[in-house]
Each structure stands twice: as C-alpha cells, then as structure tokens.
C-alpha atoms as a PDB file:
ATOM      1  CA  UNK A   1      27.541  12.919 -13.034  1.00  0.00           C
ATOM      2  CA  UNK A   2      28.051   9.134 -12.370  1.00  0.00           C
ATOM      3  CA  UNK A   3      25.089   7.310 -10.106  1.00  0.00           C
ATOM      4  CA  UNK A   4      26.603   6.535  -6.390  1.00  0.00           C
ATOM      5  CA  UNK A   5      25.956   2.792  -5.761  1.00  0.00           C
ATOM      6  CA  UNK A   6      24.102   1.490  -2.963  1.00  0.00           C
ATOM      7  CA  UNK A   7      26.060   0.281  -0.663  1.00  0.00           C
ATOM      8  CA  UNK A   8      23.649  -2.295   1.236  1.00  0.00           C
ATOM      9  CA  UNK A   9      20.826  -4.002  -0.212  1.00  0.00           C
ATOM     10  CA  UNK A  10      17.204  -3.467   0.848  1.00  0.00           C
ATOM     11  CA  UNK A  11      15.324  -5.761   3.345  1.00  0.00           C
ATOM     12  CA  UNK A  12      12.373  -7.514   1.845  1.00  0.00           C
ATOM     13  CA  UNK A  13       9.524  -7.705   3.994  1.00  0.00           C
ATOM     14  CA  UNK A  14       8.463 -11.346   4.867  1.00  0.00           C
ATOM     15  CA  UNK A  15       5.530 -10.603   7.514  1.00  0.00           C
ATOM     16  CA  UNK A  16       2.829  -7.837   7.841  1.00  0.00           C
ATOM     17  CA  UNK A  17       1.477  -5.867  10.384  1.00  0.00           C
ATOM     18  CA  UNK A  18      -2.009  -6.288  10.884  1.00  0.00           C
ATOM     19  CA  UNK A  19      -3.852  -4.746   8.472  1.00  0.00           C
ATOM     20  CA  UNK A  20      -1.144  -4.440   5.628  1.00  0.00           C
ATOM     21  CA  UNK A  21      -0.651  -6.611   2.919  1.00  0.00           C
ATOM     22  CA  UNK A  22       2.647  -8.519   2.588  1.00  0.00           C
ATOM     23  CA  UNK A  23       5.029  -6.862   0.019  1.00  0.00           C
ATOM     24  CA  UNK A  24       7.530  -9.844  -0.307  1.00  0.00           C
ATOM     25  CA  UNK A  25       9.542 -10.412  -3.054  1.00  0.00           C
ATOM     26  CA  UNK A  26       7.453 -12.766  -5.542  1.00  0.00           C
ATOM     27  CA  UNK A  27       4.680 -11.263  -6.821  1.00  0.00           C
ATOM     28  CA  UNK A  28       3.632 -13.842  -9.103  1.00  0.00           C
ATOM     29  CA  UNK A  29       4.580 -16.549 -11.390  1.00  0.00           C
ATOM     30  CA  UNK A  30       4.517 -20.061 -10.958  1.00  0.00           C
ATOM     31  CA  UNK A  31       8.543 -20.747 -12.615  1.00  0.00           C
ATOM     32  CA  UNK A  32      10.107 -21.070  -9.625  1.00  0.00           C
ATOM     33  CA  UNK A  33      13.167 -23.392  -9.290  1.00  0.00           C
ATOM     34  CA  UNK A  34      15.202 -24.535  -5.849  1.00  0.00           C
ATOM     35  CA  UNK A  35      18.863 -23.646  -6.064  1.00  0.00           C
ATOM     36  CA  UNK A  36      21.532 -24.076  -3.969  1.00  0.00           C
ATOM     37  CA  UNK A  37      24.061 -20.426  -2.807  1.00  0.00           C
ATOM     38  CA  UNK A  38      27.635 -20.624  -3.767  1.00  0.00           C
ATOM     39  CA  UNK A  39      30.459 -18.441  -2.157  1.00  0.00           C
ATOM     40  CA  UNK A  40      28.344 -15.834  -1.117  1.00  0.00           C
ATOM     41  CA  UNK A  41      24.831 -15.639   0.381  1.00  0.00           C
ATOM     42  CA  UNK A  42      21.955 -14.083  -1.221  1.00  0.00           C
ATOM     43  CA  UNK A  43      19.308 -12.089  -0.123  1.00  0.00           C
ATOM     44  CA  UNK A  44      15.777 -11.691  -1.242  1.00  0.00           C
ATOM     45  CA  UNK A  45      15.403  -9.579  -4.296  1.00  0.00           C
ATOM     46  CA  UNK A  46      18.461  -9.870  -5.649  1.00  0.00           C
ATOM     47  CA  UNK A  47      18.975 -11.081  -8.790  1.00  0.00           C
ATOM     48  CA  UNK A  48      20.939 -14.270  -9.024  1.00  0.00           C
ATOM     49  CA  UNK A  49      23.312 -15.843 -11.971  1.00  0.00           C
ATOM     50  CA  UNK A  50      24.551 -19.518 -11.917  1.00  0.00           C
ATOM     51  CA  UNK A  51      28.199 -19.354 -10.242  1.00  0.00           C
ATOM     52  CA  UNK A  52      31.025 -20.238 -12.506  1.00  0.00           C
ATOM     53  CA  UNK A  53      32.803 -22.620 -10.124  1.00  0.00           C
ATOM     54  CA  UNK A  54      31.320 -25.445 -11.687  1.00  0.00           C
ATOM     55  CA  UNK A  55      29.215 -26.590  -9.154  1.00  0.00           C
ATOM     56  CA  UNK A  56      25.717 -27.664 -10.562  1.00  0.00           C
ATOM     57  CA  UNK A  57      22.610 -25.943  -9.663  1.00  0.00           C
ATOM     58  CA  UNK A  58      24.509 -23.411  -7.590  1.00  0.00           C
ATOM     59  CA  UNK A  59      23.823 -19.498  -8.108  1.00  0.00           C
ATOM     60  CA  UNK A  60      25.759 -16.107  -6.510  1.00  0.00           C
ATOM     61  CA  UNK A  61      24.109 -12.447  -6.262  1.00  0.00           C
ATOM     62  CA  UNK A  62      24.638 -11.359 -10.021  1.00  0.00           C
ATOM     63  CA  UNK A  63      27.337  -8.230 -10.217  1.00  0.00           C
ATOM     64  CA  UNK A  64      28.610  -7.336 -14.389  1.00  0.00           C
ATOM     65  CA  UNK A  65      31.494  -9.623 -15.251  1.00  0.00           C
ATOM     66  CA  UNK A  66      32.375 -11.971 -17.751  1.00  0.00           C
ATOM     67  CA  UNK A  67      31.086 -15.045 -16.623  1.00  0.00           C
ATOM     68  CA  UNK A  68      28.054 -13.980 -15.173  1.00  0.00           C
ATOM     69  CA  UNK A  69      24.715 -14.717 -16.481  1.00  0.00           C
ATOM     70  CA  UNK A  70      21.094 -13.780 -14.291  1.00  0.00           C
ATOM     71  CA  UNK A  71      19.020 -16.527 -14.214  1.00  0.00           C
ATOM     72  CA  UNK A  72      16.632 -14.943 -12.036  1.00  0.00           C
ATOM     73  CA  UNK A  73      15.638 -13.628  -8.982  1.00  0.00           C
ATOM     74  CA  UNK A  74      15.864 -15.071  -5.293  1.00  0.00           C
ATOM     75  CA  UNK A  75      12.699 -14.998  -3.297  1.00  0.00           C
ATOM     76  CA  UNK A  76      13.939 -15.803   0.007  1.00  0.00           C
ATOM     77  CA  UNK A  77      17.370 -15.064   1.893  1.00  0.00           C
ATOM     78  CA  UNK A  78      19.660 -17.891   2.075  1.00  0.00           C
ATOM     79  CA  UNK A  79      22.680 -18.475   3.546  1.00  0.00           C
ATOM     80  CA  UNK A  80      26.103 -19.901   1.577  1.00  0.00           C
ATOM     81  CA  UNK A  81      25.605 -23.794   0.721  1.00  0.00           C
ATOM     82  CA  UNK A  82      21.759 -23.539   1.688  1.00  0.00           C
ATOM     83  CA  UNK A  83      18.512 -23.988  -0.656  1.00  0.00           C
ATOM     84  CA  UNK A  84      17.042 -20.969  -2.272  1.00  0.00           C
ATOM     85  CA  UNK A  85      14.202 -20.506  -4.014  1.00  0.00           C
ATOM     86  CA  UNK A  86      14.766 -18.625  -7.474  1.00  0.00           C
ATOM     87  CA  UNK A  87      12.115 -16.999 -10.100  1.00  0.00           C
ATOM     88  CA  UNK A  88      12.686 -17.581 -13.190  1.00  0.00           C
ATOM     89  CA  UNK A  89      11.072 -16.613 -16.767  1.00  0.00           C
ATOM     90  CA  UNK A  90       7.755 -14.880 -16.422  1.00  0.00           C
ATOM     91  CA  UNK A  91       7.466 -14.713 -12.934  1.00  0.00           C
ATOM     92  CA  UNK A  92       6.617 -11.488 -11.726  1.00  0.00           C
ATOM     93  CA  UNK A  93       9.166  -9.746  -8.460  1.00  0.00           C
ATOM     94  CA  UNK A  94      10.318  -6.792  -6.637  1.00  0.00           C
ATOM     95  CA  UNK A  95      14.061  -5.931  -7.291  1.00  0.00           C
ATOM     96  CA  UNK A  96      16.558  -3.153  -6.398  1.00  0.00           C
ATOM     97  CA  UNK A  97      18.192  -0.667  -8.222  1.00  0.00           C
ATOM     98  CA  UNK A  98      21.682   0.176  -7.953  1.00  0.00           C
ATOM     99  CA  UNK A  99      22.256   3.378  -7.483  1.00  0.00           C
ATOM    100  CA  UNK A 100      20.473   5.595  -4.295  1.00  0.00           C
ATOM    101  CA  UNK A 101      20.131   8.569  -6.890  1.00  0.00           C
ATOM    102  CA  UNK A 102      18.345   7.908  -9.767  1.00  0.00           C
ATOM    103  CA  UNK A 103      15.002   6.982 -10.641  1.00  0.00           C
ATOM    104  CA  UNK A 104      13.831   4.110 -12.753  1.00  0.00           C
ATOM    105  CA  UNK A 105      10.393   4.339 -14.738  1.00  0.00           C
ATOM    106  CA  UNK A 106       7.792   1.667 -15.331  1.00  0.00           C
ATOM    107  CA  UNK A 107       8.432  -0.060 -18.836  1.00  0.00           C
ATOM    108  CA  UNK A 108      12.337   0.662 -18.824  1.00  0.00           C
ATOM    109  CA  UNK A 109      14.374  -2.219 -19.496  1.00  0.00           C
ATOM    110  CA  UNK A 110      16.426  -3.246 -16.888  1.00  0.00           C
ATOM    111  CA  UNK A 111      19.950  -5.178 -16.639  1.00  0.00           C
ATOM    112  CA  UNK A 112      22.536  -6.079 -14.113  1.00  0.00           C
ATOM    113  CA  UNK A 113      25.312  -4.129 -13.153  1.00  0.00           C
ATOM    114  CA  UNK A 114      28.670  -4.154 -11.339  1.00  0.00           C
ATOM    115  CA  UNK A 115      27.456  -2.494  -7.758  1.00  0.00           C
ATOM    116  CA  UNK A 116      29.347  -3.966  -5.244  1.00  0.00           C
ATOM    117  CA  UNK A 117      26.789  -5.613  -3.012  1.00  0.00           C
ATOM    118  CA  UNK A 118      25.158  -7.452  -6.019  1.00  0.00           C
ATOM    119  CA  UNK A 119      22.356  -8.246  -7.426  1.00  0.00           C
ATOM    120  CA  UNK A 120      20.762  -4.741  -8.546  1.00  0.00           C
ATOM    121  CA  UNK A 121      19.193  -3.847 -11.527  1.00  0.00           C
ATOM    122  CA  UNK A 122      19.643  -0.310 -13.782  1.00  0.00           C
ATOM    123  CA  UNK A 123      17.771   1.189 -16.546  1.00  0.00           C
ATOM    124  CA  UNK A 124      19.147   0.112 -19.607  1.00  0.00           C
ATOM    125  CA  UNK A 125      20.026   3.329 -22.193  1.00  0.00           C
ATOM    126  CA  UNK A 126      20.788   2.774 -25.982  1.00  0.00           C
ATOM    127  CA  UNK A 127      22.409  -0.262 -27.268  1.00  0.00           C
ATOM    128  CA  UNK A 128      23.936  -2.371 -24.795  1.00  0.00           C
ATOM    129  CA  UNK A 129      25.549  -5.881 -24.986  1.00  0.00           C
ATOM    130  CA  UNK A 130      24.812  -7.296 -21.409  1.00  0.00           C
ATOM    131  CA  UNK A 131      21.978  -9.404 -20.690  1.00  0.00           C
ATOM    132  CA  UNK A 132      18.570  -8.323 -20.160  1.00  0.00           C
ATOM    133  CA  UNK A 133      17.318  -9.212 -16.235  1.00  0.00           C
ATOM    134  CA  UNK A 134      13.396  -7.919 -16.867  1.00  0.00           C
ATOM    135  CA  UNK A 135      11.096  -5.003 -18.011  1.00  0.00           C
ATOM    136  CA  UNK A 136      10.180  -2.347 -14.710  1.00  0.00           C
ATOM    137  CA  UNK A 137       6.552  -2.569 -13.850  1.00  0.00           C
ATOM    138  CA  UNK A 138       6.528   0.525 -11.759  1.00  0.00           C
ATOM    139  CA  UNK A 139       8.317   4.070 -11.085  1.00  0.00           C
ATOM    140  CA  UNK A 140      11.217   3.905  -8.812  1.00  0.00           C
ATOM    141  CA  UNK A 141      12.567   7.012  -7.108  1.00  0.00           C
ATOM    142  CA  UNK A 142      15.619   6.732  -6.088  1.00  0.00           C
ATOM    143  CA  UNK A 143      15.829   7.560  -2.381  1.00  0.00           C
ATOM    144  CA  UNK A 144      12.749   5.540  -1.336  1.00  0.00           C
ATOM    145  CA  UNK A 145      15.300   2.607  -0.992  1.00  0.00           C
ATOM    146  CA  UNK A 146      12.341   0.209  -1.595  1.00  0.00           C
ATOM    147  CA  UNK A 147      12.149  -3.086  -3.823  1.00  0.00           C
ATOM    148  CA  UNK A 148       9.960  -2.178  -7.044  1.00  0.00           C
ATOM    149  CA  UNK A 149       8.061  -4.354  -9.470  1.00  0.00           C
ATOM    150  CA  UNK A 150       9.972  -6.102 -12.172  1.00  0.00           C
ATOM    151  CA  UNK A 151       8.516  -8.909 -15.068  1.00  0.00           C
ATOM    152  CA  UNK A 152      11.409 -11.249 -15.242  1.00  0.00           C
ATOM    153  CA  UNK A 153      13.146 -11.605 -18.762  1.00  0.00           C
ATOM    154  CA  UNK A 154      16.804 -13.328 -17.972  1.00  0.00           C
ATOM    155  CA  UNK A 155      17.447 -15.699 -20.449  1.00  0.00           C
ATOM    156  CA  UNK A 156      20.316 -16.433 -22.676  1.00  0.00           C
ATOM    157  CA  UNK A 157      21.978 -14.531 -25.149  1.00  0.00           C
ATOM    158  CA  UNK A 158      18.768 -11.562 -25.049  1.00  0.00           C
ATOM    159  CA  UNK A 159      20.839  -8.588 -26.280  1.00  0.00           C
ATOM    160  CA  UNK A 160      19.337  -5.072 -25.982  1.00  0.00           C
ATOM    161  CA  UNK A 161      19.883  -2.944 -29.373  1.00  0.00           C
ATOM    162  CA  UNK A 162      19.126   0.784 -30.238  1.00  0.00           C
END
C-alpha cells in the first residue's frame, strides 16, 4: 500500500513552558546561511532548495522535481520575499516526514519527496537517483506528527546506490 501524504506541515516549537526545554528546529551546527523565500513561504523544518527563477540567494520548500535541489533546512518561518535563516552542511535539525503512516528509523537515509505541502523528508530504499537531504538521528513513528532529528547531508550531485 502507498504512504498517504501529510497534508499540513508540523509546527515547530519556538518557546517553552516553564520547565521544558525548547525543541526548535536547529539543534546544532554553526553553517547557517541567511536566504531570502521565493514564491512560496517556508516554514521551520522544512527543507529548502534554491528556487529556479533565477533570483540569487532565494530558496522555496523543496517538493521532487527536476529543478529542485535541497540546500538545507529552514530554521525559522518566513514569509514570501522575507530573510530566512537556512542550515546547511553538518548542522544538526529536526525535519518532517512525509507521509502520516510510516515510521522512519534512526540511521536511515533520508531524501526529499514530492508531498504536496513541501519540504518533507522519506526513508530512502535501494538505489535511488535523487539527492540525499541527511542521515535520521532518531526513530520516527508515524502518527506522532512531531519534527525528528536529522544530520544534514544536501549537497550536490550525492547519489544514493544499492
């Protein structure tokens, strides 16, 4: 049976009640780069690819299609033609899955994907030719709808093979 696709993304927590820790979306890593959002805004956690309008230094939420490449992953909400912070390389964040039925566990290798609301991640199976987003750093289940731990791998032209 096919995964069902989320069909909105997750809200990253930005403040804590008192007492908790805050489980916002960069974990750690110091490669973080300001971008500015293209044609659609992005939300925290979602992982981001340069838009392909040929505006410089401009990313989109990241959804499988021929000119898409993830750079990264956006730490902070931002709306359309604002600044957004972006971790790159070796930076350590939370994520989404795509699909609200499957689980993803720690050490899978994850990629993008075509969901519709963009920027979600899925466990990568056998050889695949799309670009590698990261490396899980913790179990996922499915329904919990929560952002999970992810190293961050984008880069160009990494190609996963059997």
């Amino acid at each position: 049976m096919a995964p069902t696709d989320r069909t909105s993304f997750p809200i990253a927590r930005t403040t804590a009640p008192i007492g908790e820790s805050l489980k916002g979306v960069h974990i750690s890593g110091k490669n973080v780069q300001s971008f500015t959002v293209g044609a659609t805004a992005v939300k925290a956690g979602q992982v981001v690819s340069i838009s392909a309008t040929g505006l410089d230094f401009t990313v989109i939420p990241c959804v499988a299609e021929a000119a898409s490449m993830p750079i990264g992953v956006a730490i902070t909400d931002a709306a359309v033609g604002a600044k957004v912070a972006v971790a790159m390389i070796g930076c350590i964040v939370r994520v989404s899955q795509d699909s609200s039925d499957q689980d993803i566990d720690a050490s899978e290798r994850l990629m993008y994907n075509d969901c519709a609301i963009g920027g979600t991640v899925f466990a990568a199976t056998g050889a695949n030719t799309i670009p590698l987003v990261g490396r899980a750093l913790a179990d996922d289940v499915a329904a919990s709808l929560l952002l999970f731990p992810m190293l961050v791998m984008c880069g160009a032209q990494i190609t996963i093979h059997a």
